[in-house]
Protein backbone atom coordinates (compact mmCIF):
# COMPACT_ATOMS: atom_id res chain seq x y z
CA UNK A 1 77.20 102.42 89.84
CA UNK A 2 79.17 104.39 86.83
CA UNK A 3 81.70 106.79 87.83
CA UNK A 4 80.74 110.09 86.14
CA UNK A 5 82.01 111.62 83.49
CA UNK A 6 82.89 115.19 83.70
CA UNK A 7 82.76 117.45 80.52
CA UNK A 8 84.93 120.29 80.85
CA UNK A 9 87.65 120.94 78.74
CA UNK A 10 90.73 123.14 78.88
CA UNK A 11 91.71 125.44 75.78
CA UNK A 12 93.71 127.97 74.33
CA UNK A 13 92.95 130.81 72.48
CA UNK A 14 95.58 132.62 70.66
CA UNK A 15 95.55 136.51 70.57
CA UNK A 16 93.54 137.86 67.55
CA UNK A 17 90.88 135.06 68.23
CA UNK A 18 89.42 135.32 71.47
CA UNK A 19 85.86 134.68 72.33
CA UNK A 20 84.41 133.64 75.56
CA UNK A 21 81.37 134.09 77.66
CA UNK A 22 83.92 135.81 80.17
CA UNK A 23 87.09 137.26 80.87
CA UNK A 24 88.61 136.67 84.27
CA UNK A 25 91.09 139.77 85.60
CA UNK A 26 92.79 140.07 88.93
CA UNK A 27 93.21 143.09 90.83
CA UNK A 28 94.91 143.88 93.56
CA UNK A 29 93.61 146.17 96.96
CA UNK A 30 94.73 149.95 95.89
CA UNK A 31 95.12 149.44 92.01
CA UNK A 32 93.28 151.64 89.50
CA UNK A 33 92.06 149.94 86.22
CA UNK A 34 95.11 150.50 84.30
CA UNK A 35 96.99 148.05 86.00
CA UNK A 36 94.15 145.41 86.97
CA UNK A 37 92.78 144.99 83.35
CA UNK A 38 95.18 146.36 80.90
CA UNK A 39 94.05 143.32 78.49
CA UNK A 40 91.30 144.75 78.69
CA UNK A 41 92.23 148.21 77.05
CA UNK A 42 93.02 146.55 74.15
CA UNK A 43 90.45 143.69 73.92
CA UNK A 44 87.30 145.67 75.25
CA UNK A 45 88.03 148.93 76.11
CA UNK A 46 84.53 150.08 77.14
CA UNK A 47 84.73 148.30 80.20
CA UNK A 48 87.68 150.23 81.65
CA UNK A 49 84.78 152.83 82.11
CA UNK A 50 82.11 150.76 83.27
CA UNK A 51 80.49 152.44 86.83
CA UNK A 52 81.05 149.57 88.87
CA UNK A 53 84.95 150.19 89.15
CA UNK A 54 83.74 153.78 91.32
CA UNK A 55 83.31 151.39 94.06
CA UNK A 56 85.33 148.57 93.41
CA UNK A 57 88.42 148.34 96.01
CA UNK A 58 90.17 145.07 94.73
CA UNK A 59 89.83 143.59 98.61
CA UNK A 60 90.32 140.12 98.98
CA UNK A 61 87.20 137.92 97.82
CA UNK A 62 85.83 141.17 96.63
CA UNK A 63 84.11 140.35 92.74
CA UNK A 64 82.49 142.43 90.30
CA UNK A 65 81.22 141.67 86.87
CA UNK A 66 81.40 144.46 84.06
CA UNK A 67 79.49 144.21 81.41
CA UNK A 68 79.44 145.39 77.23
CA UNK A 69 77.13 144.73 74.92
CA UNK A 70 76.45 141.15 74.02
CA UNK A 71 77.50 141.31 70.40
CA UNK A 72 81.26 141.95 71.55
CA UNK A 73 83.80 138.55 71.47
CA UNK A 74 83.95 138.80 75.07
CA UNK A 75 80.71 141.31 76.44
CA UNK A 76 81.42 140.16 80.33
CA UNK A 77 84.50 141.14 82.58
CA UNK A 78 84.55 139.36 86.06
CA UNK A 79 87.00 141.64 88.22
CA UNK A 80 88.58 139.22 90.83
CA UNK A 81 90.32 141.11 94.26
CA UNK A 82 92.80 139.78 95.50
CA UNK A 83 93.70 141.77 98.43
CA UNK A 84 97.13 143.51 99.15
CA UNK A 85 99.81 142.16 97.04
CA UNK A 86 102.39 141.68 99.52
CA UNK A 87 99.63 139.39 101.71
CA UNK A 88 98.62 137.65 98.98
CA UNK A 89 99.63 133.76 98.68
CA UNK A 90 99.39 131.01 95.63
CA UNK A 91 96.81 128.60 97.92
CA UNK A 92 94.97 131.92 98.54
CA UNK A 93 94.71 132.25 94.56
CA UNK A 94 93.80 128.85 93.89
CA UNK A 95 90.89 129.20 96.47
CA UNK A 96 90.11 132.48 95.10
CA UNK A 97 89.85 130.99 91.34
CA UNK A 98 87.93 128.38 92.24
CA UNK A 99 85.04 130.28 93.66
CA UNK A 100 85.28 132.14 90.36
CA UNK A 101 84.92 129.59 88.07
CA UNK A 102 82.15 128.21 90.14
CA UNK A 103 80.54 131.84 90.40
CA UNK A 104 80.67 131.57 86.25
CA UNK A 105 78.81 128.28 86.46
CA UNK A 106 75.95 129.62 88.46
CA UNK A 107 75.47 132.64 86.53
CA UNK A 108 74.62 129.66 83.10
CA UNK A 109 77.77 130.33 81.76
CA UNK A 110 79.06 128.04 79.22
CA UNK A 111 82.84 129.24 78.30
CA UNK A 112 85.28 131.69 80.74
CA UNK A 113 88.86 132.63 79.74
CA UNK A 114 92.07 133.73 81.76
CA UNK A 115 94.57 135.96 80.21
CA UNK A 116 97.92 135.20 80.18
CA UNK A 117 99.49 138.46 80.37
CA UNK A 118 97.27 139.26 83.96
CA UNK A 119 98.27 136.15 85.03
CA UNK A 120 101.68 136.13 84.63
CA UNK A 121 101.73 138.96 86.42
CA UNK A 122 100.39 137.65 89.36
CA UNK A 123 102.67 134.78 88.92
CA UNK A 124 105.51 137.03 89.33
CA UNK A 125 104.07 138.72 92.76
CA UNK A 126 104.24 135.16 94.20
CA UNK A 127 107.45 134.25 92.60
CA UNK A 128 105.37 131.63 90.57
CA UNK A 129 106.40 130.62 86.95
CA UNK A 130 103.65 131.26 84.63
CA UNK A 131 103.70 127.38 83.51
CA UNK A 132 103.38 126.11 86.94
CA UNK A 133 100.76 128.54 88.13
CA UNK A 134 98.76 127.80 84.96
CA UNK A 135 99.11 124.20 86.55
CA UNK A 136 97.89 125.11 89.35
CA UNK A 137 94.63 127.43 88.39
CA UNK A 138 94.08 124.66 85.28
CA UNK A 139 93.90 122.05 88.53
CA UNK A 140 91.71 124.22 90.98
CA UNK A 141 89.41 125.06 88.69
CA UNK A 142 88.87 121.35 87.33
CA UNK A 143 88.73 120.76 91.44
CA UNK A 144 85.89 123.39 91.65
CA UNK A 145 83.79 121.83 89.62
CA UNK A 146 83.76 118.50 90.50
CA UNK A 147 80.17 116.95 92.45
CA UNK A 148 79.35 113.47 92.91
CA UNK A 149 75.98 112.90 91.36
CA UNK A 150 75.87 109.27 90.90
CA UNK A 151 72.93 108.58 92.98
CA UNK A 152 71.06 112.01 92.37
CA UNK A 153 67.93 112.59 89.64
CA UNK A 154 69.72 113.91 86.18
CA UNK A 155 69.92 117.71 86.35
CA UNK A 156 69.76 120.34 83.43
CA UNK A 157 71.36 122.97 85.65
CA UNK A 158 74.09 125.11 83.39
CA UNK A 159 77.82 123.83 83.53
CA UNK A 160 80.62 125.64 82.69
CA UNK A 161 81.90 123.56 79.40
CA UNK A 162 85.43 124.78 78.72
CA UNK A 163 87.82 127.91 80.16
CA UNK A 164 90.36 129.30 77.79
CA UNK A 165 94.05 130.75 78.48
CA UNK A 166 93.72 133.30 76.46
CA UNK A 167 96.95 133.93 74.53
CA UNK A 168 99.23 137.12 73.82
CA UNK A 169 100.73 135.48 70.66
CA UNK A 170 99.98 133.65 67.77
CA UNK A 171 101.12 130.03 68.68
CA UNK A 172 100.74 127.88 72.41
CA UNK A 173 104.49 126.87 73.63
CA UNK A 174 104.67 123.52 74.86
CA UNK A 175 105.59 124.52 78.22
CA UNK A 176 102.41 126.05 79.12
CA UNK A 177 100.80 123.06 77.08
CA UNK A 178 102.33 120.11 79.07
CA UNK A 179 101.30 121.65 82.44
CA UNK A 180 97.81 122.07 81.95
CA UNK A 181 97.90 118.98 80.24
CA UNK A 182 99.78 117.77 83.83
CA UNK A 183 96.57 119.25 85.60
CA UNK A 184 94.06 117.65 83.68
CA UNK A 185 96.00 114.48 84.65
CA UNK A 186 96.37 115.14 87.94
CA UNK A 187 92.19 116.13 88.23
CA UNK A 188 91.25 112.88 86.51
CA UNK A 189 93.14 110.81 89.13
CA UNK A 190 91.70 112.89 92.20
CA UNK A 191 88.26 112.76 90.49
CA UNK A 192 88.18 108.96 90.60
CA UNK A 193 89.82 108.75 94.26
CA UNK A 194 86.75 110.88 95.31
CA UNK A 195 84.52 109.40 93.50
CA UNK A 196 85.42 105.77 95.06
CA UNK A 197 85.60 107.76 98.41
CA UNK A 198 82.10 109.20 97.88
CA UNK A 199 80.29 106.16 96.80
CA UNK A 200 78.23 104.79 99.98
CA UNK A 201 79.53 100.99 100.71
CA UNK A 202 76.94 98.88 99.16
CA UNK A 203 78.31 99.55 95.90
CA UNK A 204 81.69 100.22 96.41
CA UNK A 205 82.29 96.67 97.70
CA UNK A 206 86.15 95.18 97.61
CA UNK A 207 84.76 93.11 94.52
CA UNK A 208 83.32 96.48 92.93
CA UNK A 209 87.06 98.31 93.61
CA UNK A 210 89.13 95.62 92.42
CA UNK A 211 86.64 95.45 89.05
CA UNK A 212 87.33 99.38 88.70
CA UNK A 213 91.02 98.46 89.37
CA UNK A 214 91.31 95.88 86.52
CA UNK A 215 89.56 99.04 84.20
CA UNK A 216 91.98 101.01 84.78
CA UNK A 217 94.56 98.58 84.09
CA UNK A 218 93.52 97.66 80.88
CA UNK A 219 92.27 101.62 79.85
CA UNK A 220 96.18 101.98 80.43
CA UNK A 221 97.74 99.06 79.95
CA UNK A 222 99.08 98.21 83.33
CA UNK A 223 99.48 94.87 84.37
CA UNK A 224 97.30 93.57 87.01
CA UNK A 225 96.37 90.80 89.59
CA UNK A 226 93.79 90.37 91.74
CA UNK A 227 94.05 87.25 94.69
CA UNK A 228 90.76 86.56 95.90
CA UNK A 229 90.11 85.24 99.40
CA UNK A 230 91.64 81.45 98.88
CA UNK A 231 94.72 83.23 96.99
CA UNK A 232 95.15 85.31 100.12
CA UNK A 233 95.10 82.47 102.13
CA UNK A 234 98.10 80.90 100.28
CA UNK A 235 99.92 84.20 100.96
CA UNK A 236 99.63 83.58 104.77
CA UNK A 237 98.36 87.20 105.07
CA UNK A 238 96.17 85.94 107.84
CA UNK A 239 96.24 89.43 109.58
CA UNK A 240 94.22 90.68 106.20
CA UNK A 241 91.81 87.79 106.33
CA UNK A 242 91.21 88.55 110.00
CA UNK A 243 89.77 91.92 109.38
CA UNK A 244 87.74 90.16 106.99
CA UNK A 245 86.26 87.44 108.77
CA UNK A 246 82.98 89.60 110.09
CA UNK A 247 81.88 90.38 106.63
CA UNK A 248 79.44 88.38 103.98
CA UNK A 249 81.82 90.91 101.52
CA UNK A 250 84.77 88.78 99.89
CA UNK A 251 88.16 90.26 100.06
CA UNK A 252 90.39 91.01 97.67
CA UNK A 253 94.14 91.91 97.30
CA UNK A 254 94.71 93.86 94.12
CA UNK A 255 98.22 94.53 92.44
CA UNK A 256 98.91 97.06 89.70
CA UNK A 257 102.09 97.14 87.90
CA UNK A 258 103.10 99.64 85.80
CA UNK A 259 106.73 99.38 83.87
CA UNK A 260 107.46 102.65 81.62
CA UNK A 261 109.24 101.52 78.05
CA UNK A 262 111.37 104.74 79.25
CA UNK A 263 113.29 102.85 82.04
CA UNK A 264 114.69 99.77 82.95
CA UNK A 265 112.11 97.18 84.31
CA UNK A 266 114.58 96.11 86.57
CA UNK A 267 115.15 99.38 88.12
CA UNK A 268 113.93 98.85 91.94
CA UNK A 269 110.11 100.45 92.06
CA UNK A 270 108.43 102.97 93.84
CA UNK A 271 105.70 100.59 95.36
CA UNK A 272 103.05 102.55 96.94
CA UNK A 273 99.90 100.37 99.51
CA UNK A 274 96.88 101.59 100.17
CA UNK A 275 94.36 101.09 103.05
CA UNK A 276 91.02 99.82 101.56
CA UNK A 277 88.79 99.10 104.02
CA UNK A 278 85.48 99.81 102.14
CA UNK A 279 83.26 100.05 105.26
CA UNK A 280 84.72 100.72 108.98
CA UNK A 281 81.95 99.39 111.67
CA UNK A 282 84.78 99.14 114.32
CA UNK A 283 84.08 95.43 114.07
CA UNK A 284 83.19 93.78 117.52
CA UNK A 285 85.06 96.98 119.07
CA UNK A 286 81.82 98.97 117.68
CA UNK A 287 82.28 102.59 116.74
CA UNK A 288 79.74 105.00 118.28
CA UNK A 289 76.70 105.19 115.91
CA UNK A 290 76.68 109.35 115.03
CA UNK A 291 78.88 110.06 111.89
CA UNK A 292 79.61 106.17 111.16
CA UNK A 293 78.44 106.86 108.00
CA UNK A 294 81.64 108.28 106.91
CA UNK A 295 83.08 105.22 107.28
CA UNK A 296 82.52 104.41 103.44
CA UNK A 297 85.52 106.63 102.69
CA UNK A 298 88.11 104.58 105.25
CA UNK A 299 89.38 102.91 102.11
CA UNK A 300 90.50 106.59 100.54
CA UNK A 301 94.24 105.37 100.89
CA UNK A 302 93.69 102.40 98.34
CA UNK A 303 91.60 105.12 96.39
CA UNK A 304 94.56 107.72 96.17
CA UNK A 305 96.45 104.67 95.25
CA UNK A 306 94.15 103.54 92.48
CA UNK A 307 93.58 107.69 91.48
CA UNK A 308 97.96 107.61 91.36
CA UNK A 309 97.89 105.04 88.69
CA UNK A 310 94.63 106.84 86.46
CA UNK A 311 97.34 109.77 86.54
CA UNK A 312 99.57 108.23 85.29
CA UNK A 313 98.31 106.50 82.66
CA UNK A 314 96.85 109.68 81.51
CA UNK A 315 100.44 111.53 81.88
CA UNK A 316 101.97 108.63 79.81
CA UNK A 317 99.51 109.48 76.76
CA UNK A 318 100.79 112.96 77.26
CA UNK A 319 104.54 111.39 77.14
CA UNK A 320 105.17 112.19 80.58
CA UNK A 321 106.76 109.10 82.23
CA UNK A 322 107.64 108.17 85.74
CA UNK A 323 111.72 107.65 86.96
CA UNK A 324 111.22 104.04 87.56
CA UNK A 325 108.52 101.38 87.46
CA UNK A 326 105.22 101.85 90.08
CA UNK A 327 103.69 99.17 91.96
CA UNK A 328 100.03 99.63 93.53
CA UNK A 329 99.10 97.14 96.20
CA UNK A 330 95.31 97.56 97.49
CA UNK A 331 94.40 95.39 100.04
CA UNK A 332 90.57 95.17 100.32
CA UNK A 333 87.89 94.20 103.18
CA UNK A 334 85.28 95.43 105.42
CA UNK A 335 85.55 95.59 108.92
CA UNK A 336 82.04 94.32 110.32
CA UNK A 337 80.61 92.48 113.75
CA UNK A 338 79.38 88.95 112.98
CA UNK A 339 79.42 85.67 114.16
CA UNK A 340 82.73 84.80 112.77
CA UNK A 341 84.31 88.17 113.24
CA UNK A 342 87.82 88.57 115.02
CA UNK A 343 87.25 89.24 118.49
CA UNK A 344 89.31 91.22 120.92
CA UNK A 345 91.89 89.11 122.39
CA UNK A 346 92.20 86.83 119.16
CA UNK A 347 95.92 86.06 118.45
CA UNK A 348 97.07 85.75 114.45
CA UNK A 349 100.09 85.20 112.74
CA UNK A 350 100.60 87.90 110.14
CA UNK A 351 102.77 86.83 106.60
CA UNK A 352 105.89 87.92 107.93
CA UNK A 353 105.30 85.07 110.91
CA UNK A 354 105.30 87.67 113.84
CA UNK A 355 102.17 86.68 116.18
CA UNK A 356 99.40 89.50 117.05
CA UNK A 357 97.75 89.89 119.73
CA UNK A 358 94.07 91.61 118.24
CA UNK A 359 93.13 93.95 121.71
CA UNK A 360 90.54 96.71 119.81
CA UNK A 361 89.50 94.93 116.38
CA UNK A 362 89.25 99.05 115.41
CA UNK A 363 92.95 98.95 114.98
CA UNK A 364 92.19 97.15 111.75
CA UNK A 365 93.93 99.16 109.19
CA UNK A 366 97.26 98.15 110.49
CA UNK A 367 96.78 94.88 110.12
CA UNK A 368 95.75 94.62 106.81
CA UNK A 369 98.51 96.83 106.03
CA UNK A 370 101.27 94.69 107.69
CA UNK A 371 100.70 92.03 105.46
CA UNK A 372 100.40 93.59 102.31
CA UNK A 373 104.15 95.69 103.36
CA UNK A 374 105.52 91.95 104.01
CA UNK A 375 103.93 91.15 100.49
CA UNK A 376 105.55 94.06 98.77
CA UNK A 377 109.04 93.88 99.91
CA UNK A 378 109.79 90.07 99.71
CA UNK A 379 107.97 90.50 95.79
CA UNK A 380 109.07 93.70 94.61
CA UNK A 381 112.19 94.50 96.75
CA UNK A 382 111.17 98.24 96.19
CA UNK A 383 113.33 101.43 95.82
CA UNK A 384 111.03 103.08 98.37
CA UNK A 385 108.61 101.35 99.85
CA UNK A 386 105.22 103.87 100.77
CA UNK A 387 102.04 103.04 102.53
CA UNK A 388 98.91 105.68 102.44
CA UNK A 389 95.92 105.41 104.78
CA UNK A 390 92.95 106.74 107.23
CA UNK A 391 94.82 104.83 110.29
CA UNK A 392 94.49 106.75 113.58
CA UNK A 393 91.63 109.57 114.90
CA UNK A 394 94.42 110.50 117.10
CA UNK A 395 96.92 111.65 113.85
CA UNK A 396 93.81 114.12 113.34
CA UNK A 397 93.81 115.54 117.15
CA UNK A 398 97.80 116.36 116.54
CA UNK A 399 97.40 118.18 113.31
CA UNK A 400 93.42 119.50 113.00
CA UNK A 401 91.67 118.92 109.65
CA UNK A 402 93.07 118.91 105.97
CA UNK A 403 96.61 117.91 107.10
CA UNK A 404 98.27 114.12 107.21
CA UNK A 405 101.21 113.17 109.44
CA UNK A 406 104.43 111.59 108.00
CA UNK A 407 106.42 108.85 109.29
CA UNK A 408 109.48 107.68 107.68
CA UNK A 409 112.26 105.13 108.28
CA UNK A 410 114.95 108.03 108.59
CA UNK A 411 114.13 112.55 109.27
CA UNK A 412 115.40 113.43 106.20
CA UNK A 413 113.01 111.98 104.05
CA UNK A 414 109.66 112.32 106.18
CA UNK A 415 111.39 115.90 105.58
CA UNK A 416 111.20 115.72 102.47
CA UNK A 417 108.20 113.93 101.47
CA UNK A 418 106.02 116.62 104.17
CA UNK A 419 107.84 119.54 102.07
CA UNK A 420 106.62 118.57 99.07
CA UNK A 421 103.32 117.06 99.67
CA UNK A 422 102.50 120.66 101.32
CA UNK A 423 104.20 122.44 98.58
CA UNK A 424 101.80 120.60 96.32
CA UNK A 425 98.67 121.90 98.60
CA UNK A 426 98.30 118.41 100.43
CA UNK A 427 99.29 119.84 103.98
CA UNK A 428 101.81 117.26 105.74
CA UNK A 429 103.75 117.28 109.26
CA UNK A 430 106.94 114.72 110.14
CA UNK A 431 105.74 112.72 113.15
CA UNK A 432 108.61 111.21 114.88
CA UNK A 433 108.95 107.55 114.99
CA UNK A 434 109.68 107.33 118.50
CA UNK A 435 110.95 103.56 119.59
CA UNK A 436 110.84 104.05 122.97
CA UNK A 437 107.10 103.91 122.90
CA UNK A 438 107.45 100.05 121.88
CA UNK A 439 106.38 99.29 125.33
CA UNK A 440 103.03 100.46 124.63
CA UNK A 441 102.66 97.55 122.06
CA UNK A 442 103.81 94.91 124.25
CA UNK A 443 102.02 91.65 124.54
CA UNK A 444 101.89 89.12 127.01
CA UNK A 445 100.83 86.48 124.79
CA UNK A 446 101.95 87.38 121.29
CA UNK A 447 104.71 88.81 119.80
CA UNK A 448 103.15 92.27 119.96
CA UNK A 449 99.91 93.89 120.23
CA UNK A 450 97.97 95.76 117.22
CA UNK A 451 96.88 98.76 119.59
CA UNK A 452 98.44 100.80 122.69
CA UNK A 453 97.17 103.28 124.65
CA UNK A 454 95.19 106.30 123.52
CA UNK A 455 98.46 108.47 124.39
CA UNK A 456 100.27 108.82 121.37
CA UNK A 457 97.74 106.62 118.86
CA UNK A 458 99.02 107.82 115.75
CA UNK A 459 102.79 107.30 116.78
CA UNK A 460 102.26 103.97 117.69
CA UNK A 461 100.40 102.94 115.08
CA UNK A 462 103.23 103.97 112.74
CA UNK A 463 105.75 101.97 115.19
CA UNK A 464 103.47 98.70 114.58
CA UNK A 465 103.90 99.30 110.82
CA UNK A 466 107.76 99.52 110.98
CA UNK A 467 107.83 96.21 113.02
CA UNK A 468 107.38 94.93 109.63
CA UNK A 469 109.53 96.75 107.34
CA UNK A 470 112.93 95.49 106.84
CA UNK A 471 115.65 97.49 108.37
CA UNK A 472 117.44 98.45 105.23
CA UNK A 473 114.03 99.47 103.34
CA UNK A 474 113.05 102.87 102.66
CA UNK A 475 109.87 103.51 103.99
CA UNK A 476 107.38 106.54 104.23
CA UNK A 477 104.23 106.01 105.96
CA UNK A 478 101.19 108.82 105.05
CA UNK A 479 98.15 109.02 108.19
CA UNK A 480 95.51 111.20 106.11
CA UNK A 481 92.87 110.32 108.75
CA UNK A 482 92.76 113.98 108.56
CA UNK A 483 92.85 114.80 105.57
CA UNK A 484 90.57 112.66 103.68
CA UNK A 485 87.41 114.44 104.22
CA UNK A 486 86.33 118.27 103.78
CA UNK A 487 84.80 121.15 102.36
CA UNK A 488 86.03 124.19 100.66
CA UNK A 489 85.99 126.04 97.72
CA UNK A 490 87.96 123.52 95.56
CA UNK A 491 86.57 120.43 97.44
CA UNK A 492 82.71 120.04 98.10
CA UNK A 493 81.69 118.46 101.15
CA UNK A 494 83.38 115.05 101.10
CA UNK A 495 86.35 113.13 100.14
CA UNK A 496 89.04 115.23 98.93
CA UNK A 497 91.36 112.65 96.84
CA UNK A 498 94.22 113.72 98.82
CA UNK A 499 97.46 111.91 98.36
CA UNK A 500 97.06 111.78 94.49
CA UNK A 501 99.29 114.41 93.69
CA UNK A 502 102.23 113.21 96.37
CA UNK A 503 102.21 110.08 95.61
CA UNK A 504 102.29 111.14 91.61
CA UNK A 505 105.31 113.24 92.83
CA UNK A 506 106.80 110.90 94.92
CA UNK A 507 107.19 108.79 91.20
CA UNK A 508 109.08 111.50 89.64
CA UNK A 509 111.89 111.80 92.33
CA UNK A 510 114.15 108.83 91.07
């Protein structure tokens, strides 16, 4: 299995030159023509008296399509409502775009442009800078477009090739350059978490992931290392193995480093972990049957992880660098019933030598996670230590669909980490880390168990993790359980790469 390649390219157009299948305008509910299209007046004027507008109210997710004769630079005008101005909100744009520039595709469309001027003045309704919301409609209309098609017939249905900011001078600044260059970044990484995500299980193997790992590395120079399953064993990350044990599939623990000539390599990293658990039976604590096919995407954290680092790479060929050096730790397993599988009641010793007592072999992702945290402080000694995965079904009851929970080792900076993922249209909530609820993870037998009661799952799940962070370490913890599947006008039905773009924040904070 390839992962596909996606040809759609970004462009500018400066004024005096432009030419596209399309023209995108905005309009809001209650504005005449003057205001919605005045590019237009100057561009193609014939469509400021084209019939349709007689009946055109600019209502949210209201669309019309004028059209001039097909000679003309630009002989179509797709009229975009946005609703009442003062309602109107930047995730309600991106949404809005989206189902644009997918509207342009189905009509055979090849090339669709977005003027500047229009937009900047819908940038300055929201109180958005025009860079960042070119960003941002550069990003949801790369989003838009993306299907997985790996395993589907070759199709010669239409796609839209390129869309063009069209210009209102002779010459592209670099500002508005470098942030769609930023979103075309940012896509690339989100396309391959997806596509990983996507992929059914019998491809995407560990072996297959830590082989697309070591690509990346050496597309983008990034050191690697991968320890395969007698390595792991030398690491006393007998938790990991554990998970492992049901499973003909050989683990693997992949490590990507990534040292920026712009800082100091021995500046403490940002070290970021990933859950990869390729395929999620439950193991001898058997999941119900109905929807266990999404279990293929329960290694989405590691994939987010592994997207992160494509970002960057592609960021660093744009000269945009990181604050300090990133570290990518992937563990890798299935979770399967089998003869040798761990069985409920089974006591390990994880790296950090704490015992665990194994009560629902579906608490899996924690373990495998505890291990590779151990692993990552005592080698790395990081700056800020975060770990990203599909943990707990019950993180998913507390905050619906499309949102993850946050857990941190201090308020302030699950604070901060939940502002900014959600600012950055991956919805997160601070969870408290509550340590009275210890008790729930008490063991008779071992020094603690890997599961408590269903009250609470996703709280105590994140308490199990802390039990092996060191006290002075900064630590976030991301539960996108929630969040790792959907459907929507930027996302078609499946994984949605979330955690790419906080985690490629979470590099540029210092």
């Amino acid at each position: 299995m390839e992962i596909t390649e996606r040809d759609f390219d970004i462009e500018f157009q400066i004024q005096g030159q432009w030419k596209t299948d399309l023209a995108l305008a905005f309009a809001f509910e209650g504005e005449g023509v003057d205001d919605a299209c005045h590019f237009l007046q100057h561009t193609a004027p014939w469509l400021t008296i084209a019939p349709q507008w007689r009946d055109f109210k600019g209502k949210k997710e209201e669309r019309i399509i004028l059209y001039g004769p097909p000679a003309m630079e630009i002989s179509r005008c797709m009229v975009l409502g946005l609703g009442k101005a003062e309602e109107l909100t930047l995730e309600d744009l991106r949404f809005a775009f989206g189902k644009a520039v997918t509207a342009c595709q189905d009509l055979g469309l090849e090339h669709m442009g977005i003027d500047i001027v229009s937009m900047a003045r819908i940038g300055a309704k929201l109180g958005v800078g025009r860079d960042n919301l070119a960003r941002e409609l550069a990003l949801a209309a790369k989003l838009a477009l993306y299907s997985y098609t790996a395993f589907k017939k070759k199709s010669d249905s239409p796609r839209l090739r390129k869309l063009f900011f069209l210009l209102d001078d002779d010459f592209c600044d670099d500002g508005l350059k470098k942030a769609v260059r930023f979103a075309e970044a940012e896509a690339s990484g989100i396309y391959l978490a997806r596509d990983l995500a996507n992929a059914p299980a019998n491809y995407v193997t560990p072996v297959f992931f830590a082989d697309k790992a070591q690509e990346v590395a050496i597309y983008h120079n990034f050191n690697i290392r991968i320890l395969k399953k007698g390595e792991i064993e030398q690491e006393n990350m007998h938790a990991f193995l554990a998970v492992a044990k049901g499973s003909a599939q050989e683990p693997r623990f992949v490590v990507l480093e990534y040292y920026p000539h712009t800082v100091d390599k021995n500046l403490a990293p940002l070290v970021l972990v990933g859950k990869g658990i390729t395929f999620d039976s439950g193991g001898i604590s058997l999941k119900p049957s109905a929807g266990m096919e999404e279990m293929k995407g329960d290694m989405s954290g590691a994939a987010a992880v592994l997207g992160t680092f494509e970002s960057l790479g592609r960021l660093a060929m744009n000269g945009t660098y990181p604050a300090r050096p990133v570290i990518g730790i992937m563990p890798l397993c299935e979770n399967l019933p089998g003869g040798s599988a761990v069985k409920p009641g089974d006591i390990v010793f994880a790296r950090s030598g704490k015992s665990v007592e194994i009560v629902n072999t579906d608490a899996e992702g924690r373990l495998i996670l505890i291990d590779a945290l151990s692993y990552a402080q005592d080698t790395y000694k990081p700056a800020c230590l975060v770990d990203i995965a599909t943990l707990t079904g019950a993180c998913a009851v507390a905050l619906g669909e499309g949102a993850a929970g946050i857990f941190a080792s201090d308020d302030k900076l699950a604070q901060k980490v939940a502002a900014r993922s959600s600012a950055l249209f991956e919805r997160a909530w601070q969870l408290p880390v509550w340590k009275h609820l210890m008790k729930e993870l008490k063991s008779n037998v071992a020094d603690l168990k890997n599961s408590g009661s269903r009250l609470g799952g996703s709280l105590t799940a994140a308490l199990f993790l802390k039990e092996f962070v060191n006290d002075e370490q900064e630590w976030v913890h991301i539960d996108m359980a929630a969040a790792d599947n959907g459907e929507n006008a930027l996302n078609p039905k499946g994984a949605t790469g979330y955690g790419v773009r906080t985690l490629i924040d979470l590099s540029f904070m210092g």
